[in-house]
C-alpha atoms as a PDB file:
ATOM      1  CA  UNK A   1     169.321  98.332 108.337  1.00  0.00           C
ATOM      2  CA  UNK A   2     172.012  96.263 109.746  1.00  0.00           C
ATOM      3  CA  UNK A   3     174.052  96.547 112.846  1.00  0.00           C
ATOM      4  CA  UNK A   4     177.174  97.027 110.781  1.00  0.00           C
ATOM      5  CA  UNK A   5     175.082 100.139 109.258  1.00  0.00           C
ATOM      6  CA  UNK A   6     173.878 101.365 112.759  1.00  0.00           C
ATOM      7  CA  UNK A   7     177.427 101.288 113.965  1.00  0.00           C
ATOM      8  CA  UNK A   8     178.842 103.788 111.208  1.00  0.00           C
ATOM      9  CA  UNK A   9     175.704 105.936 111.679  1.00  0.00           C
ATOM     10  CA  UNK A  10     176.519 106.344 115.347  1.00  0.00           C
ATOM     11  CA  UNK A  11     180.748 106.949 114.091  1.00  0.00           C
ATOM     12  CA  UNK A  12     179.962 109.156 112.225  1.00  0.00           C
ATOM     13  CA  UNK A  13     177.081 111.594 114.353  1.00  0.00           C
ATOM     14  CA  UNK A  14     179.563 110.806 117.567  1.00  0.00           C
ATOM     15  CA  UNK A  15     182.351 112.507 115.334  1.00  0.00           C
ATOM     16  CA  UNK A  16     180.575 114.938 113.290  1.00  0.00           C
ATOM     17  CA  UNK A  17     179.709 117.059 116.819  1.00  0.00           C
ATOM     18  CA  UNK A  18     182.808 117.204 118.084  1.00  0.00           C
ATOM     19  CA  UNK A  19     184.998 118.019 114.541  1.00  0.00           C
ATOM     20  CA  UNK A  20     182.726 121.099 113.571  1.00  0.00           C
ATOM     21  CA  UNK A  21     183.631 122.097 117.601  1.00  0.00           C
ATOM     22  CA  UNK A  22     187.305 121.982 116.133  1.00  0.00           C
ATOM     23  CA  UNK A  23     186.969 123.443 113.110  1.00  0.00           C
ATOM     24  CA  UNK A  24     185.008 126.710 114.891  1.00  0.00           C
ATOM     25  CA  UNK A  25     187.796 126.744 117.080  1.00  0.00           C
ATOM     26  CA  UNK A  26     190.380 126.604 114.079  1.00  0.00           C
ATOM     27  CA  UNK A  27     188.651 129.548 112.885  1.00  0.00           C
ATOM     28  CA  UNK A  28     188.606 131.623 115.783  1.00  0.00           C
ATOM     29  CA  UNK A  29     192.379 130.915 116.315  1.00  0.00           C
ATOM     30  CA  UNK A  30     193.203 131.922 112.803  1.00  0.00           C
ATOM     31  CA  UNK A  31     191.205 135.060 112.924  1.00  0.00           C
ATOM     32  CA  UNK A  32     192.793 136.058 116.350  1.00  0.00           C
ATOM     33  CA  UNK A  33     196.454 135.359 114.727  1.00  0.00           C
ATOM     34  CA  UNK A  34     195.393 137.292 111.572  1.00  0.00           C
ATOM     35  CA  UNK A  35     193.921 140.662 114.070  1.00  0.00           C
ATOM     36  CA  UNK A  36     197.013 140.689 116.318  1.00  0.00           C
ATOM     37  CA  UNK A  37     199.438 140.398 112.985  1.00  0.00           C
ATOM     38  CA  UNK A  38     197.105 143.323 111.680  1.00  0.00           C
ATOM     39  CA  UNK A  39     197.620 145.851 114.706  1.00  0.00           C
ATOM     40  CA  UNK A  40     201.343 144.840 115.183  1.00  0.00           C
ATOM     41  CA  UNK A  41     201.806 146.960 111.714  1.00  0.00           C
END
């Protein structure tokens, strides 16, 4: 494996941890909006 290979392995697992962080947060957000919607009615 090559350094240029290495390099995009690292990218990548540096911004793989932090993204799926986001997207659980995303997801959290949206359900919050969707609950508070729900008992406004």
């Amino acid at each position: 494996m090559d350094d240029k290979m290495k390099q995009r392995v690292v990218m990548e697992r540096a911004t793989e941890i932090p993204l799926s962080k986001t997207i659980r947060n995303v997801r959290t957000m949206k359900s919050i909006q969707t609950s508070n919607e729900q008992s406004r009615n």
